[in-house]
Protein backbone atom coordinates (compact mmCIF):
# COMPACT_ATOMS: atom_id res chain seq x y z
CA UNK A 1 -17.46 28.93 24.58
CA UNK A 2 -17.92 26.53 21.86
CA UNK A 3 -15.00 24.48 20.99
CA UNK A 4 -14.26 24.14 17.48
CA UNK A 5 -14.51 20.71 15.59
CA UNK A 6 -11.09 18.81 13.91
CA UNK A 7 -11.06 18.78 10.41
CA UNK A 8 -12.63 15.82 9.21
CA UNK A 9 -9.94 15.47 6.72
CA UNK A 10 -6.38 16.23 5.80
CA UNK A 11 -5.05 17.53 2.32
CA UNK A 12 -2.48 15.25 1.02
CA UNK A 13 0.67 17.85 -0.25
CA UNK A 14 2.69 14.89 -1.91
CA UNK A 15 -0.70 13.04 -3.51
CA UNK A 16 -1.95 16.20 -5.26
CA UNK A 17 1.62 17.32 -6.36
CA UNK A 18 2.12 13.90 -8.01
CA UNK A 19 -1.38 13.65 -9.47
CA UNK A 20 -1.65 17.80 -10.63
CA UNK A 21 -4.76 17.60 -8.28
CA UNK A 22 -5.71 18.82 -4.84
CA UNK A 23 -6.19 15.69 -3.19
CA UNK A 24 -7.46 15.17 0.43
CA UNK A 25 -8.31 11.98 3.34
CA UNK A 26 -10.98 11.26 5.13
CA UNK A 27 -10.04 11.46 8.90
CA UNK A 28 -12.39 9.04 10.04
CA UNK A 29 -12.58 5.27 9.44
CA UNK A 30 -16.46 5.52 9.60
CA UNK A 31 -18.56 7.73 7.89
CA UNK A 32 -22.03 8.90 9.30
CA UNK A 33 -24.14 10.99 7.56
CA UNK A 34 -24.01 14.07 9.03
CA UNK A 35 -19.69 13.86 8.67
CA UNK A 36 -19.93 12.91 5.29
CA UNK A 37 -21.79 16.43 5.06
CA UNK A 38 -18.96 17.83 6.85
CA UNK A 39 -16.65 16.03 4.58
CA UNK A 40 -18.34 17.43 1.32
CA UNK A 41 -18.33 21.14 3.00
CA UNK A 42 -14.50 20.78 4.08
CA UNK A 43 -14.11 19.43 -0.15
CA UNK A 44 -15.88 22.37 -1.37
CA UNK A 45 -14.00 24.82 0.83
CA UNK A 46 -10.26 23.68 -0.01
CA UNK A 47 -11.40 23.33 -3.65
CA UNK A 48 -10.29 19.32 -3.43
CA UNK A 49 -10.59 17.39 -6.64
CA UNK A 50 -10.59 13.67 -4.95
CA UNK A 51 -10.84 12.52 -1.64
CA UNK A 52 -9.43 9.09 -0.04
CA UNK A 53 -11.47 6.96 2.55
CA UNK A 54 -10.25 4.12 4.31
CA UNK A 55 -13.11 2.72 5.78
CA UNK A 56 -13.68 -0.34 8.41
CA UNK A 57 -14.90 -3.42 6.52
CA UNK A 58 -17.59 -4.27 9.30
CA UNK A 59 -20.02 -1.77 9.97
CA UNK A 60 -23.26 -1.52 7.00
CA UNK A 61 -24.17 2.13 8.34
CA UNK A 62 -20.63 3.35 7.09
CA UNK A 63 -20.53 1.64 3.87
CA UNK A 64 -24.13 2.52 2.81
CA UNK A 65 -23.42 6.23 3.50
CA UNK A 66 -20.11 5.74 1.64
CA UNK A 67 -22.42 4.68 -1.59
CA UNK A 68 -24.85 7.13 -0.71
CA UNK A 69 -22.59 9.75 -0.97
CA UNK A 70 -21.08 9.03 -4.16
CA UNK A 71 -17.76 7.08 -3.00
CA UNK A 72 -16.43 4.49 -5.07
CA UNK A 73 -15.25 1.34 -4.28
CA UNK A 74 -11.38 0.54 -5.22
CA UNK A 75 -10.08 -1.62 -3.00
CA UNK A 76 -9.61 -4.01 -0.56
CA UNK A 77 -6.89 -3.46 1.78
CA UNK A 78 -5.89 -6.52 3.64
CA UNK A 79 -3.45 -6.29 6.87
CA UNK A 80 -1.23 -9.62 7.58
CA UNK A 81 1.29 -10.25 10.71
CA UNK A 82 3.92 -12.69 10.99
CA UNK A 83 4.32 -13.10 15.03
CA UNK A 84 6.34 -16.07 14.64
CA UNK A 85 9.69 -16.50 16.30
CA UNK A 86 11.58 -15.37 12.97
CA UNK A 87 14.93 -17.05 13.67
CA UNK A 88 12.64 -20.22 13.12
CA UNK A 89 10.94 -19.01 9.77
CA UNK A 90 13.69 -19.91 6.83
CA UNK A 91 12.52 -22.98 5.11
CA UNK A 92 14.37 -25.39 3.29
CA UNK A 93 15.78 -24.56 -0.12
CA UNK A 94 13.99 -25.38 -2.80
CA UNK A 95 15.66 -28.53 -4.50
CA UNK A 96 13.77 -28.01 -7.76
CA UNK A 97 15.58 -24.74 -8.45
CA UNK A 98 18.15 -22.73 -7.95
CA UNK A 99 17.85 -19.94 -4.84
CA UNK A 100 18.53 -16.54 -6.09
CA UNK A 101 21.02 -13.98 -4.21
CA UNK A 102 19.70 -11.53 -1.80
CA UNK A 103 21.64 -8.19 -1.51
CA UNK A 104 21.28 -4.89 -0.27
CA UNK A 105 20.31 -2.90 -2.73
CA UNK A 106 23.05 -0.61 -4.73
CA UNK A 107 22.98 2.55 -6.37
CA UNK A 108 23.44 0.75 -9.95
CA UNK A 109 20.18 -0.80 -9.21
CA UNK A 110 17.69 1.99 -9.61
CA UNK A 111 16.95 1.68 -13.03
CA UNK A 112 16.15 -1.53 -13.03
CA UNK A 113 14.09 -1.43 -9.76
CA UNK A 114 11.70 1.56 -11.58
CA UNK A 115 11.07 -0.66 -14.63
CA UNK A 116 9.99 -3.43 -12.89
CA UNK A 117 7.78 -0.85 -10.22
CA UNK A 118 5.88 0.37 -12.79
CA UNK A 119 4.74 -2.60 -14.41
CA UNK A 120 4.53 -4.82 -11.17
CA UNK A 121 1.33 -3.41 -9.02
CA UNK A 122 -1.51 -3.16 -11.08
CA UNK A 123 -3.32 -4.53 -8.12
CA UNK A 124 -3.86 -1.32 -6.57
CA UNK A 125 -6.44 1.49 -6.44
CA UNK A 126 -4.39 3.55 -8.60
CA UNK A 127 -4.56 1.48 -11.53
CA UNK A 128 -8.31 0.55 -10.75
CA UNK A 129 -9.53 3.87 -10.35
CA UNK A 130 -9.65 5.32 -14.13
CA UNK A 131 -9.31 8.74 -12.99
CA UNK A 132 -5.71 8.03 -12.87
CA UNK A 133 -3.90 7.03 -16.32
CA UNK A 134 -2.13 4.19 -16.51
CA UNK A 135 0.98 6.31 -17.19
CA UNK A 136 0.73 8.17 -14.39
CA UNK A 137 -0.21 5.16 -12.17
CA UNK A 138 2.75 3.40 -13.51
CA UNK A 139 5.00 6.59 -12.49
CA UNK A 140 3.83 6.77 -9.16
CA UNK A 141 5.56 3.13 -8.12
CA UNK A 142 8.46 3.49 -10.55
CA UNK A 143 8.69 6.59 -7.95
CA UNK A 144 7.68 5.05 -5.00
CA UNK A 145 10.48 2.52 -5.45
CA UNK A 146 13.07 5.43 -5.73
CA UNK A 147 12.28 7.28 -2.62
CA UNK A 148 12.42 3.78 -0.83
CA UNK A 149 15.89 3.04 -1.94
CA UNK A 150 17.16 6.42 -1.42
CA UNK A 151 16.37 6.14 2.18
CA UNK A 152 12.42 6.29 3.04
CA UNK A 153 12.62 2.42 3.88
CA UNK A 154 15.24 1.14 6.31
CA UNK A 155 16.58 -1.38 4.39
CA UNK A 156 15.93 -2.49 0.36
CA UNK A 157 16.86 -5.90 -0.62
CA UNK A 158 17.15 -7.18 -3.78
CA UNK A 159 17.24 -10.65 -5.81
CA UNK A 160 19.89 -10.99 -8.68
CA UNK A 161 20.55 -13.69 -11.17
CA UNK A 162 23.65 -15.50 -11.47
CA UNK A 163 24.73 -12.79 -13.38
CA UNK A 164 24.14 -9.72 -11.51
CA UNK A 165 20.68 -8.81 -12.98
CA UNK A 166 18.31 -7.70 -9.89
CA UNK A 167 14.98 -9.71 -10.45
CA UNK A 168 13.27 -8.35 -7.61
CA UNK A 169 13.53 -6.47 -4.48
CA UNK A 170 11.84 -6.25 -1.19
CA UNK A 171 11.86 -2.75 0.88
CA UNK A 172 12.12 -3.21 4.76
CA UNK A 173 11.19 -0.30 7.29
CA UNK A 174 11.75 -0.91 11.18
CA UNK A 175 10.39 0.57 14.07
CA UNK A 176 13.60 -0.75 16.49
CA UNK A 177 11.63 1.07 19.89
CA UNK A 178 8.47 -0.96 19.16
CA UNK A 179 10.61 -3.55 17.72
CA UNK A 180 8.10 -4.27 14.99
CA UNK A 181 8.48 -4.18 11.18
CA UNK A 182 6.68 -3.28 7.91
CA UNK A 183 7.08 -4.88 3.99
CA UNK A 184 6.73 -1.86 1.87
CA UNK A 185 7.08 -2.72 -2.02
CA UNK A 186 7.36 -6.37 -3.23
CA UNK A 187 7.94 -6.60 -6.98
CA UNK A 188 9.37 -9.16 -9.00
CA UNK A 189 10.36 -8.97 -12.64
CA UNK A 190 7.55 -10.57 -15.08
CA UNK A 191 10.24 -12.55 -16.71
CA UNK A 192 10.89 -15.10 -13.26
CA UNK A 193 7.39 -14.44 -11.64
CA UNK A 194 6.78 -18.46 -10.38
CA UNK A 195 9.79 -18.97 -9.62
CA UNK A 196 10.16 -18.48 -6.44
CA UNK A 197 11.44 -15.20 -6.08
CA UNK A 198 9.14 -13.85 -4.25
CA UNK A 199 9.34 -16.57 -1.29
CA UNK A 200 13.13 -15.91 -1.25
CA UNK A 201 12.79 -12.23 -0.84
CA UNK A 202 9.57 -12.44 1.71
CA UNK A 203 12.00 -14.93 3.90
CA UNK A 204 14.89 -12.59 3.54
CA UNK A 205 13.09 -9.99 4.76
CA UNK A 206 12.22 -12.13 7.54
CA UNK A 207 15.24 -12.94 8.10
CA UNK A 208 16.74 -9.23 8.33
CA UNK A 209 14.08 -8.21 10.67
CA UNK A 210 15.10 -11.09 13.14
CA UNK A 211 18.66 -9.85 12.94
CA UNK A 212 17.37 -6.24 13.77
CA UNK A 213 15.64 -7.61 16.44
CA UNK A 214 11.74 -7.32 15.41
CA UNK A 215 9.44 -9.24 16.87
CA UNK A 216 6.39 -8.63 14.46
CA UNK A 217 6.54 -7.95 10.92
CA UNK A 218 3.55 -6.80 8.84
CA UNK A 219 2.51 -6.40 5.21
CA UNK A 220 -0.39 -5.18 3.51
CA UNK A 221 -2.15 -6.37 0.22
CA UNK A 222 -4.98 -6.16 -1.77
CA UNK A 223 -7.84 -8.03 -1.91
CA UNK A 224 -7.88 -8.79 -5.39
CA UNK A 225 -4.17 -10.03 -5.34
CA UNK A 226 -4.48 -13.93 -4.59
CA UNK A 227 -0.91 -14.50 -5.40
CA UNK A 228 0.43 -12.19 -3.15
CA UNK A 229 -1.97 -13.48 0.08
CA UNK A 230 -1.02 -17.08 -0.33
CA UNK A 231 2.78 -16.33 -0.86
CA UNK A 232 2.25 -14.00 2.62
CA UNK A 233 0.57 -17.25 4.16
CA UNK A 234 3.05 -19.74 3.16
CA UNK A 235 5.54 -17.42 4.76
CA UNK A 236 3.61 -17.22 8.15
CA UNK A 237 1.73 -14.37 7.79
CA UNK A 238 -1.88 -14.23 9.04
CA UNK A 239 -4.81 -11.99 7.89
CA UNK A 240 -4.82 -9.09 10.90
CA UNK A 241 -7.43 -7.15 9.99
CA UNK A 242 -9.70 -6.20 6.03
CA UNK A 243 -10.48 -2.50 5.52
CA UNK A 244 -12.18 -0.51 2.07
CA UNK A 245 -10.50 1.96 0.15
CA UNK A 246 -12.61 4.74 -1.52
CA UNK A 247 -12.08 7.43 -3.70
CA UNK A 248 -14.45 9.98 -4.31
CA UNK A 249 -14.08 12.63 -6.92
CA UNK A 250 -15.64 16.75 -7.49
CA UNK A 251 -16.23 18.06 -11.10
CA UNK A 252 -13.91 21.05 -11.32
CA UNK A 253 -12.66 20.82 -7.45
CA UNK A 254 -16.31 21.44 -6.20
CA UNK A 255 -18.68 19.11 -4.87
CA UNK A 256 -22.17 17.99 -6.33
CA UNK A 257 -25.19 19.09 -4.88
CA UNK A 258 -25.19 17.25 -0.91
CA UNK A 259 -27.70 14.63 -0.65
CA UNK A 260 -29.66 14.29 2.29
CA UNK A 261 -28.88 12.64 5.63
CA UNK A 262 -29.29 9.44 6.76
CA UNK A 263 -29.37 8.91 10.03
């Protein structure tokens, strides 16, 4: 009896509600040539516009099929870890200015949070990847942001000014059983970027994993953003592990004509 293969991807519901196109993900974090034929039938056969790959950083086979097989390049996703003991982590303030106040975040904050969400990743692969408008891009985080505070992240803290204007926020989600931690969003309003903002929310985050007992916290970044890997490192975090975002897109939901094989 032959046993039948997996799928070598998945079809993405929320992706190709929010984008108006059928959107699917590569399975596999390497991509031989014979799968990427698989990949391309599997495309063809659920009619999927674009595809997602998350490919391993180290091995030349995968990401010379990858361009071989029309994938595009757009992103580097980097992994950091903070193993430290985090009771240890909160530095000194920062005499030169004044430390902004960390909250939970509140219901009155929402509005705020979106504005600042969908001008403050334009880092990613969704603004990079001109298939996407900017518009849309932009309502993706102002979204993403939402579902975090209304209860897809454990925990969403937020910076305010002296007078009760949030200037950033942080989102927090826990895994108590593992006892590990993940960053999701980090933004911080254009108007106090350098400031120090982001250092104070990063620690406070820290800080609120420690309490909740975590004893690993990671984040994950872009390549491209400089600012964000040196804040990370100044914090304690350590590069884990680099991996390659693709995207590859179909005219009209169908594939081009498959190339040939590699081996």
């Amino acid at each position: 009896m032959t046993v039948a293969q997996p799928a070598p991807c998945e079809l993405l519901p929320w992706d190709s509600e929010f984008f108006r196109v059928p959107i699917g993900r590569v399975s596999s974090e390497r991509l031989s040539g014979p799968l990427a034929l698989r990949v391309d039938q599997w495309a063809e056969e659920n009619r999927v516009r674009c595809l997602y790959f998350l490919a391993v950083a180290d091995d030349p086979a995968t990401l010379g099929n990858a361009c071989e097989f029309g994938y595009n390049l757009v992103d580097i996703r980097l992994t950091l870890e903070c193993r430290e003991p985090m009771s240890k982590r909160s530095p000194a303030a920062d005499a030169s200015s004044p430390q902004p106040l960390i909250r939970a975040a509140q219901p009155e904050d929402l509005t705020t949070l979106q504005r600042m969400a969908r001008t403050g990743h334009r880092d990613t692969r969704f603004f990079s990847d001109t298939h996407f408008s900017t518009e849309r891009a932009e309502q993706f985080y102002s979204t993403w942001v939402t579902l975090e505070c209304q209860g897809r992240a454990t925990q969403v803290l937020v910076a305010v000014s002296s007078g009760g204007e949030p200037q950033g926020y942080i989102s927090c989600h826990l895994d108590p059983g593992r006892r590990t931690g993940q960053i999701g969003l980090v933004g911080v309003s254009s108007e106090v970027r350098g400031k120090g903002i982001g250092k104070a929310l990063v620690t406070a985050a820290l800080d609120w994993f420690a309490s909740n007992g975590a004893l690993e916290v990671i984040v994950v970044t872009q390549g491209r953003n400089i600012q964000a890997q040196r804040l990370y490192q100044r914090c304690g975090f350590v590069t884990q592990k680099m991996q390659l975002w693709y995207h590859k897109w179909f005219p009209n939901g169908t594939p081009d004509a498959l190339p040939q094989v590699n081996p």
